[in-house]
N, C-alpha and C. Protein backbone atom coordinates (compact mmCIF):
# COMPACT_ATOMS: atom_id res chain seq x y z
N UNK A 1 9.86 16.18 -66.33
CA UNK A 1 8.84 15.97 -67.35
C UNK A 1 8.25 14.57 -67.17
N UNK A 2 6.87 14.33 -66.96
CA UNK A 2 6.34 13.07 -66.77
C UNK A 2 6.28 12.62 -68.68
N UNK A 3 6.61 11.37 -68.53
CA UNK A 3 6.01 10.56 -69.42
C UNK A 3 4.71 10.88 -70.31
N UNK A 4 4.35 10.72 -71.25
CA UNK A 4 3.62 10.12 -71.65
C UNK A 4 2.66 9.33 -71.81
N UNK A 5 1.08 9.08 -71.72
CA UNK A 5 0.52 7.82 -71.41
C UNK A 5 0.05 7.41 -72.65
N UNK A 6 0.05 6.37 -72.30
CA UNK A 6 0.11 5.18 -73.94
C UNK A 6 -1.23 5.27 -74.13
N UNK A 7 -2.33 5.38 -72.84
CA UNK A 7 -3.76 5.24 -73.34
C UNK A 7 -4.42 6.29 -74.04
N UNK A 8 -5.22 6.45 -75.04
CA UNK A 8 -5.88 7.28 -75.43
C UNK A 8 -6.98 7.78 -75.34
N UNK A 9 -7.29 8.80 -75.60
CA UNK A 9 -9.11 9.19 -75.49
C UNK A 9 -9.78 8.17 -76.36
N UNK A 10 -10.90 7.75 -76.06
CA UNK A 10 -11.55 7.01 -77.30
C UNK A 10 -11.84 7.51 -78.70
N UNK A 11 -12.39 9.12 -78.29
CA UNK A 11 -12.47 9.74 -79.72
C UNK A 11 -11.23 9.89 -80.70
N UNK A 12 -10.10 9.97 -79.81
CA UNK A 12 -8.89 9.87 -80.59
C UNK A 12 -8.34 8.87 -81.17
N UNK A 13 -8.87 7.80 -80.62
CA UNK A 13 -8.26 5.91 -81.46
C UNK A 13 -9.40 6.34 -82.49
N UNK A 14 -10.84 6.63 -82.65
CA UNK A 14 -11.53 6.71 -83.37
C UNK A 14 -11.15 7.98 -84.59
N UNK A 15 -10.41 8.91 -84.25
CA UNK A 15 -10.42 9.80 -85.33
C UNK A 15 -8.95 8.67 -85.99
N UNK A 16 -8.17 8.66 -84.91
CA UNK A 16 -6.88 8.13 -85.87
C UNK A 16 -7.16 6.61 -87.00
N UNK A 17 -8.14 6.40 -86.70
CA UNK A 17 -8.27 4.73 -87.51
C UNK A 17 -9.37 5.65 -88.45
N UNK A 18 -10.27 6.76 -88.43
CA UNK A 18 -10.82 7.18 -89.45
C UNK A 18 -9.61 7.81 -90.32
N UNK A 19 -9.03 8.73 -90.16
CA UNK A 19 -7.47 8.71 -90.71
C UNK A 19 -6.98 8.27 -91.60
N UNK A 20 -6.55 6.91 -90.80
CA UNK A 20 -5.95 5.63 -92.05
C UNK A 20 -6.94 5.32 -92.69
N UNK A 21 -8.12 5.23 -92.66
CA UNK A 21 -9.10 5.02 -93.73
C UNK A 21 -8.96 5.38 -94.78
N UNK A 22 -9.68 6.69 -94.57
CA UNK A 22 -9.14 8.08 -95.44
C UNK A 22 -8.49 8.07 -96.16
N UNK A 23 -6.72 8.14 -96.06
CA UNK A 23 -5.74 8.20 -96.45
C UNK A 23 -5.36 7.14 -97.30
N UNK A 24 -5.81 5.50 -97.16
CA UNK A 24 -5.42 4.90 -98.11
C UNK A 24 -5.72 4.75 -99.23
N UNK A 25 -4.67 4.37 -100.14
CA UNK A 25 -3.82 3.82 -99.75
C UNK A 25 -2.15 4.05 -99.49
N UNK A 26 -2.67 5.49 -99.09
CA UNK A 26 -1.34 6.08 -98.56
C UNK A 26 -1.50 5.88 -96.90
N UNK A 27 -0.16 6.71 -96.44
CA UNK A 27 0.50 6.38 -95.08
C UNK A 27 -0.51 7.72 -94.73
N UNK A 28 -1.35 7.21 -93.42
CA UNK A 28 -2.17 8.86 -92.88
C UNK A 28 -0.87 8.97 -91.45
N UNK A 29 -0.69 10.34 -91.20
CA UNK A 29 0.07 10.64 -89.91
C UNK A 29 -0.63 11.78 -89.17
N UNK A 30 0.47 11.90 -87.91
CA UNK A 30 -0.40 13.07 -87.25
C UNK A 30 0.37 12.74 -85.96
N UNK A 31 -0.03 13.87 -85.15
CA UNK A 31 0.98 14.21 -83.44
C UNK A 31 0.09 14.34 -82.72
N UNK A 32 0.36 13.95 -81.46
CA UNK A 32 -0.64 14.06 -79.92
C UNK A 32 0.41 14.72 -79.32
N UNK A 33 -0.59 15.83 -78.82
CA UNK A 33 -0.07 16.70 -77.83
C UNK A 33 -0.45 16.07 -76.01
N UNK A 34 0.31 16.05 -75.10
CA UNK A 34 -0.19 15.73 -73.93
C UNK A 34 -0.11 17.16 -73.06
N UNK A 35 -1.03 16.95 -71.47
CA UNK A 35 -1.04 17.93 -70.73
C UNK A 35 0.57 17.97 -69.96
N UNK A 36 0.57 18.58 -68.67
CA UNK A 36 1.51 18.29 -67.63
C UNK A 36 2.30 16.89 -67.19
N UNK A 37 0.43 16.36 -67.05
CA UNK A 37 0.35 15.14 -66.39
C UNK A 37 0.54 14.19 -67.65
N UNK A 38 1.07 14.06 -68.31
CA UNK A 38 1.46 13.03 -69.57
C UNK A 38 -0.25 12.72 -70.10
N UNK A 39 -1.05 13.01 -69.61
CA UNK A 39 -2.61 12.96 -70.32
C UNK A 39 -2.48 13.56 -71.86
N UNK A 40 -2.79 12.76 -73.05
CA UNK A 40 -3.51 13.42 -74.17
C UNK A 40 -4.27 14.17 -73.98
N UNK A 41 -4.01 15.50 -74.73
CA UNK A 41 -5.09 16.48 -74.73
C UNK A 41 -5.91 16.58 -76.07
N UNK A 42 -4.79 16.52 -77.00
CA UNK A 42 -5.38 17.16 -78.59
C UNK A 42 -4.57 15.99 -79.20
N UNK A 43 -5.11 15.56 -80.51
CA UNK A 43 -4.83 15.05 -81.64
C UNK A 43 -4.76 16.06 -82.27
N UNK A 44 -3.51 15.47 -83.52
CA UNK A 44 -3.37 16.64 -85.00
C UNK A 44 -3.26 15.71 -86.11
N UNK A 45 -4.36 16.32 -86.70
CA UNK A 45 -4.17 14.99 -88.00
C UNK A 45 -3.19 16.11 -89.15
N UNK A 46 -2.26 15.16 -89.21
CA UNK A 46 -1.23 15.97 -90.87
C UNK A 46 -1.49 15.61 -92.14
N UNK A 47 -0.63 16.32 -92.40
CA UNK A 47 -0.44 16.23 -93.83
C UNK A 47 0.68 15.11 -94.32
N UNK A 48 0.65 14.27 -95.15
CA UNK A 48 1.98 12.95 -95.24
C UNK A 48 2.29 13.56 -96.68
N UNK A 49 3.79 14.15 -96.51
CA UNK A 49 4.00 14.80 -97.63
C UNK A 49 4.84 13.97 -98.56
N UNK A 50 5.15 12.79 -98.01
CA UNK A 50 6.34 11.85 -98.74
C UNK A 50 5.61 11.04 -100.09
N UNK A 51 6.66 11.30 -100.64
CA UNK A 51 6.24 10.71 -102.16
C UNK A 51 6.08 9.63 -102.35
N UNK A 52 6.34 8.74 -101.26
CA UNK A 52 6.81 6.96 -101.50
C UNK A 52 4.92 7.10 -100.31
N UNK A 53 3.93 6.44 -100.92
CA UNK A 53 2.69 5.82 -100.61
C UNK A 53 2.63 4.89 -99.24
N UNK A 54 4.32 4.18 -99.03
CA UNK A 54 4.27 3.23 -98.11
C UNK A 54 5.36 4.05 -96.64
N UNK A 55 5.46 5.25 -97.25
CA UNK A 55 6.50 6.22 -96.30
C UNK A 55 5.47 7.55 -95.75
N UNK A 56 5.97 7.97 -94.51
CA UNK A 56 5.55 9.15 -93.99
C UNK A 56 6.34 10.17 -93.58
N UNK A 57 5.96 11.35 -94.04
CA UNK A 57 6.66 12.77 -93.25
C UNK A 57 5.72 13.48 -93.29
N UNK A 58 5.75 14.00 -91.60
CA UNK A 58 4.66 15.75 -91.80
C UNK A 58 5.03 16.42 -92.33
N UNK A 59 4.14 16.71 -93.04
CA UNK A 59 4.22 18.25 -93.46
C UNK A 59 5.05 19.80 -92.48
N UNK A 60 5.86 19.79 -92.58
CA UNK A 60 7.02 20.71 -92.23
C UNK A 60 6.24 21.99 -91.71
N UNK A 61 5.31 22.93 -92.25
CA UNK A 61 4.47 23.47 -91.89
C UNK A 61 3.71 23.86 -91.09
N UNK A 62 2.77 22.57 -91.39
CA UNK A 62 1.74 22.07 -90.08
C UNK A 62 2.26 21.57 -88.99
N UNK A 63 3.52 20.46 -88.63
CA UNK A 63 4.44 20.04 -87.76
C UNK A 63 4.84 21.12 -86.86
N UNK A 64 5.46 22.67 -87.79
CA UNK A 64 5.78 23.49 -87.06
C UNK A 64 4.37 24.18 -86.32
N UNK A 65 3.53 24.21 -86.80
CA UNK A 65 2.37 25.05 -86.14
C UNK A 65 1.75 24.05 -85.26
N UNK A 66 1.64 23.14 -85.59
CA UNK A 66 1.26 22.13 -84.39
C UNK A 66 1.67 22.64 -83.21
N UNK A 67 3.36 22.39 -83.57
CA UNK A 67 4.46 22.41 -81.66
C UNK A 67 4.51 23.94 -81.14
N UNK A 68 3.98 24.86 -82.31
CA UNK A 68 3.68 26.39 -81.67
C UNK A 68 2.39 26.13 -81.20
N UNK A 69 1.57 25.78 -81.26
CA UNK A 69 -0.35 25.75 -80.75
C UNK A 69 -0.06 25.08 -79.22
N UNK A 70 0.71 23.91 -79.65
CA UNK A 70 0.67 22.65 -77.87
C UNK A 70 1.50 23.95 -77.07
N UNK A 71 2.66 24.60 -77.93
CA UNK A 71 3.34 25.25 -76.78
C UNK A 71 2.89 26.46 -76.20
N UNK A 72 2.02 27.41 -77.15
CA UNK A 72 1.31 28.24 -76.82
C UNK A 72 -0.13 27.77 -75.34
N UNK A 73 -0.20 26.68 -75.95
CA UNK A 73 -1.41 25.79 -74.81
C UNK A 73 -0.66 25.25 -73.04
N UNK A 74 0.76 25.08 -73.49
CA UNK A 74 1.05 24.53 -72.32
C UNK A 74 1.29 23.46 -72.54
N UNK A 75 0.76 23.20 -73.37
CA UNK A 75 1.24 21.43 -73.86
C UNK A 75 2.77 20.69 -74.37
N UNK A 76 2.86 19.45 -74.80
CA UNK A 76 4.16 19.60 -75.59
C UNK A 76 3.64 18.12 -76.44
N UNK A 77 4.38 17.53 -77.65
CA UNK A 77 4.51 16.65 -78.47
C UNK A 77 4.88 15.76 -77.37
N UNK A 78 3.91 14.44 -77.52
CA UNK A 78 4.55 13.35 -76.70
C UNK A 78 4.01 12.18 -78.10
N UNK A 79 3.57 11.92 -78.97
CA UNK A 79 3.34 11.06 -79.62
C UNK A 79 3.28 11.59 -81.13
N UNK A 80 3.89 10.30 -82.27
CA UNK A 80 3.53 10.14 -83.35
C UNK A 80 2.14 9.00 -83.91
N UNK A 81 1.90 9.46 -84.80
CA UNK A 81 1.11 8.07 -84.78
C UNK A 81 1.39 8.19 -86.62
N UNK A 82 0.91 7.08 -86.99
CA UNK A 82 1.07 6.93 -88.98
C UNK A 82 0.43 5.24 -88.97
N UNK A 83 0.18 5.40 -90.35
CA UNK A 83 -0.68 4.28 -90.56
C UNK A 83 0.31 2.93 -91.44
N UNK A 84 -0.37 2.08 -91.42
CA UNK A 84 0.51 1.04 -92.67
C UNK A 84 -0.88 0.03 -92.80
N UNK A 85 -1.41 0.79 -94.16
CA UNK A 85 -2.67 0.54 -94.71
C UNK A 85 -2.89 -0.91 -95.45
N UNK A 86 -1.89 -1.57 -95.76
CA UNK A 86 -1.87 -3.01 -96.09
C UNK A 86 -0.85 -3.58 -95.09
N UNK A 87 -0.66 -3.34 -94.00
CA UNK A 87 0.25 -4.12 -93.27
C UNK A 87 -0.28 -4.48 -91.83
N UNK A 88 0.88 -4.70 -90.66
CA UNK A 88 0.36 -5.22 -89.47
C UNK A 88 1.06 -3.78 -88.58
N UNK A 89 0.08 -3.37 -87.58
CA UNK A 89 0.02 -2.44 -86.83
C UNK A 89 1.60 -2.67 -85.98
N UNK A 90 2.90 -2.66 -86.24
CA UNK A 90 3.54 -2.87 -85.87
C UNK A 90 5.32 -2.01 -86.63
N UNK A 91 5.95 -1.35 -86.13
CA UNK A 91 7.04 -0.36 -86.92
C UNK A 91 7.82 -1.33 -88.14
N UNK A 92 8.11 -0.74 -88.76
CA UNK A 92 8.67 -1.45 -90.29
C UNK A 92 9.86 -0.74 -89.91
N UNK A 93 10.84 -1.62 -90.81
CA UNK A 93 12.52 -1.11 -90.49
C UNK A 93 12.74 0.47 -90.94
N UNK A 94 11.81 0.70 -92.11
CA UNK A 94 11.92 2.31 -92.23
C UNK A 94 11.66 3.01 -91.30
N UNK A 95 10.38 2.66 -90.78
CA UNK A 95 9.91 3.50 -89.86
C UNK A 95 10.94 3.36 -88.08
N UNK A 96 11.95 2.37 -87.59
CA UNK A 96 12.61 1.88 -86.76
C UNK A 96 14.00 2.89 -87.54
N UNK A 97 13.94 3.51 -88.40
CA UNK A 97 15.19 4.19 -88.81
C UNK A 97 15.15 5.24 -88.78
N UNK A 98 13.78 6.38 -88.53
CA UNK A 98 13.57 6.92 -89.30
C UNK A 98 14.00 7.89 -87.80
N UNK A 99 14.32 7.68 -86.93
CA UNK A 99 14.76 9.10 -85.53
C UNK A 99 13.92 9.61 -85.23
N UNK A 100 13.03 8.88 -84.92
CA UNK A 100 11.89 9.36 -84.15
C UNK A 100 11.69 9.67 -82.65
N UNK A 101 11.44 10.98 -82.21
CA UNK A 101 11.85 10.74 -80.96
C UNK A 101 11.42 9.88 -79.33
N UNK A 102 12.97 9.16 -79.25
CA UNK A 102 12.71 8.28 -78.52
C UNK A 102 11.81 8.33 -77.11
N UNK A 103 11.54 9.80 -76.75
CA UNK A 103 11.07 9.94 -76.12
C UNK A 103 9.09 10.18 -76.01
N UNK A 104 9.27 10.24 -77.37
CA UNK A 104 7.62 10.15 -77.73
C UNK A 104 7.23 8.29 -78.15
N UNK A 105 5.78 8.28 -77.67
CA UNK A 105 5.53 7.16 -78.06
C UNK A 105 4.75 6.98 -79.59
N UNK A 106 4.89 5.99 -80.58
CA UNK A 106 4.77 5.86 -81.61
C UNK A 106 3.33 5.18 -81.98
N UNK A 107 2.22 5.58 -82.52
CA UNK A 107 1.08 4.67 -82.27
C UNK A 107 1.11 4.50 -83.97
N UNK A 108 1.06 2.87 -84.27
CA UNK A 108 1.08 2.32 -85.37
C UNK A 108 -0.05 1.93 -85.97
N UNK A 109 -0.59 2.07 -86.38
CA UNK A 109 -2.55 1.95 -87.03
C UNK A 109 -2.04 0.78 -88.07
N UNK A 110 -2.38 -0.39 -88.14
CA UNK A 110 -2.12 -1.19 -88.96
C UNK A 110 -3.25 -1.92 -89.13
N UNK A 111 -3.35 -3.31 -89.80
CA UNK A 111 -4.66 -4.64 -89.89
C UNK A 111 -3.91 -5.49 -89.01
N UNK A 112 -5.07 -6.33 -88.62
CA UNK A 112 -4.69 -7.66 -88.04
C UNK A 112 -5.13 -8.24 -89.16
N UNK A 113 -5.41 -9.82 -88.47
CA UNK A 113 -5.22 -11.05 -89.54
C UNK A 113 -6.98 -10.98 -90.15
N UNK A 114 -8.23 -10.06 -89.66
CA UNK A 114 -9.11 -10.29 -90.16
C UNK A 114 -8.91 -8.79 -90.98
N UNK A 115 -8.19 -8.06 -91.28
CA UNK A 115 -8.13 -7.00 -92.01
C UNK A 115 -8.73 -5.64 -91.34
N UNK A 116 -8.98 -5.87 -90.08
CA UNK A 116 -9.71 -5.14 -89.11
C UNK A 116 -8.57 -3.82 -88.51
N UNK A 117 -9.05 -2.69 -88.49
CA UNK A 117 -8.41 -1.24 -88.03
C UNK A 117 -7.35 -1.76 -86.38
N UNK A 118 -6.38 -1.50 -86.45
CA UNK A 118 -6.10 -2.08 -84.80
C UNK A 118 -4.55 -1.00 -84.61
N UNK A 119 -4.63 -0.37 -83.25
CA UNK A 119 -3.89 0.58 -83.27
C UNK A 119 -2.90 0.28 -81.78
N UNK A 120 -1.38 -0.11 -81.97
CA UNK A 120 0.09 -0.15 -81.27
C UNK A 120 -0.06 0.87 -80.97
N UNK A 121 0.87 0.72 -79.82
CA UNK A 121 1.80 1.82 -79.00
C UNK A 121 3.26 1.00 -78.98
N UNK A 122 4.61 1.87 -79.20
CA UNK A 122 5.63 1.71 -78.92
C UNK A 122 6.45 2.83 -79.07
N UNK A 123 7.43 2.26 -78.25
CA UNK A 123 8.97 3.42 -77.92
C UNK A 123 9.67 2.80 -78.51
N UNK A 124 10.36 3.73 -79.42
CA UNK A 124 11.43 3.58 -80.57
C UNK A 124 12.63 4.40 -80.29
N UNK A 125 14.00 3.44 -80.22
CA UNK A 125 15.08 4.23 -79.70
C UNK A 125 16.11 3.92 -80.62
N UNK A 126 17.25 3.38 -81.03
CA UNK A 126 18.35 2.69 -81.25
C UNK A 126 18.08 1.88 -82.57
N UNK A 127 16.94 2.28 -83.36
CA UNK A 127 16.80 0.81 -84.01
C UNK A 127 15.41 -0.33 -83.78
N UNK A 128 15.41 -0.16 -82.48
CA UNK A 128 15.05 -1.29 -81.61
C UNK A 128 13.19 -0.39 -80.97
N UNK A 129 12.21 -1.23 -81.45
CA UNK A 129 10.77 -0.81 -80.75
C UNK A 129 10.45 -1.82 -79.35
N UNK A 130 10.12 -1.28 -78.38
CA UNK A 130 9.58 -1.58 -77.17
C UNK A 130 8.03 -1.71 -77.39
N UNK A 131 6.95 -2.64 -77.75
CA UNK A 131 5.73 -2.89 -77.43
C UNK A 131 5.14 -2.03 -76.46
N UNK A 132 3.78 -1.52 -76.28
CA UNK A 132 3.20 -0.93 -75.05
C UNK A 132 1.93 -1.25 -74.73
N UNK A 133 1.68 -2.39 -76.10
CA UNK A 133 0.35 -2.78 -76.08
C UNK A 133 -0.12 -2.61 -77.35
N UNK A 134 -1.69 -3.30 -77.24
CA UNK A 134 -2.87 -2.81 -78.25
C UNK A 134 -3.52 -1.59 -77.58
N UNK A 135 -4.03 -0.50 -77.89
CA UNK A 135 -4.52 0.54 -77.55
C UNK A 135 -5.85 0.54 -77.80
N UNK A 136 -6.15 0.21 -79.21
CA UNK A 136 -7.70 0.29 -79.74
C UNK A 136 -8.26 -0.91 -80.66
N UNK A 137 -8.92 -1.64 -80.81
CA UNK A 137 -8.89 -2.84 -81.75
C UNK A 137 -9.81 -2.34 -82.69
């Protein structure tokens, strides 16, 4: 199984930061499906069913029909992405707890210091996030 690639389509940094827009001032989430070749194919924007505003879970549902559509396609889940609508584009200890799989990469939609949309990549294993970059500013 190849990897994953951290880079995205442009329309997809663009739907995911419309997203967190959207969604605040709740947590917006959603899954990238990749091809063979670890290429993004499809974005899935979810549903954030968690009751806590500053927490995320997909929707159980849609999550499941998602990983039936990529698998029906050929595809498979290689990324999470979720927002943190007053914070910095970077995993919070909840989200570093939360067993995410280590093998998908995590894209964090947060603000920088001018309050501006700016979207991480990292691998989350143990606790512990690995950086992969800025992806989209």
């Amino acid at each position: 199984m190849i990897a994953a690639d951290a880079r995205l389509l442009p329309a997809m940094a663009r739907t995911m930061i419309a997203h967190a827009a959207e969604a605040s001032p709740r947590e917006a989430c959603g899954l990238i499906a990749y091809d063979g070749a670890g290429r993004p194919v499809r974005l899935y924007r979810t549903t954030n069913v968690h009751p806590d505003p500053d927490r995320f879970e997909l929707d159980p549902v849609e999550h499941f029909g998602v990983v039936k559509e990529a698998d029906e396609c050929g595809w498979r889940i290689g990324a999470v992405y979720h927002s943190h609508p007053h914070g910095p584009a970077r995993p919070s200890a909840t989200d570093l707890d939360a067993g995410i799989d280590p093998d998908w990469i995590s894209f964090v939609i947060g603000r920088d210091r001018t309050a501006k949309w700016v979207i991480r990549a990292y691998r989350m294993a143990d606790g512990h996030a690995t950086s992969l970059g800025v992806i989209a500013p």
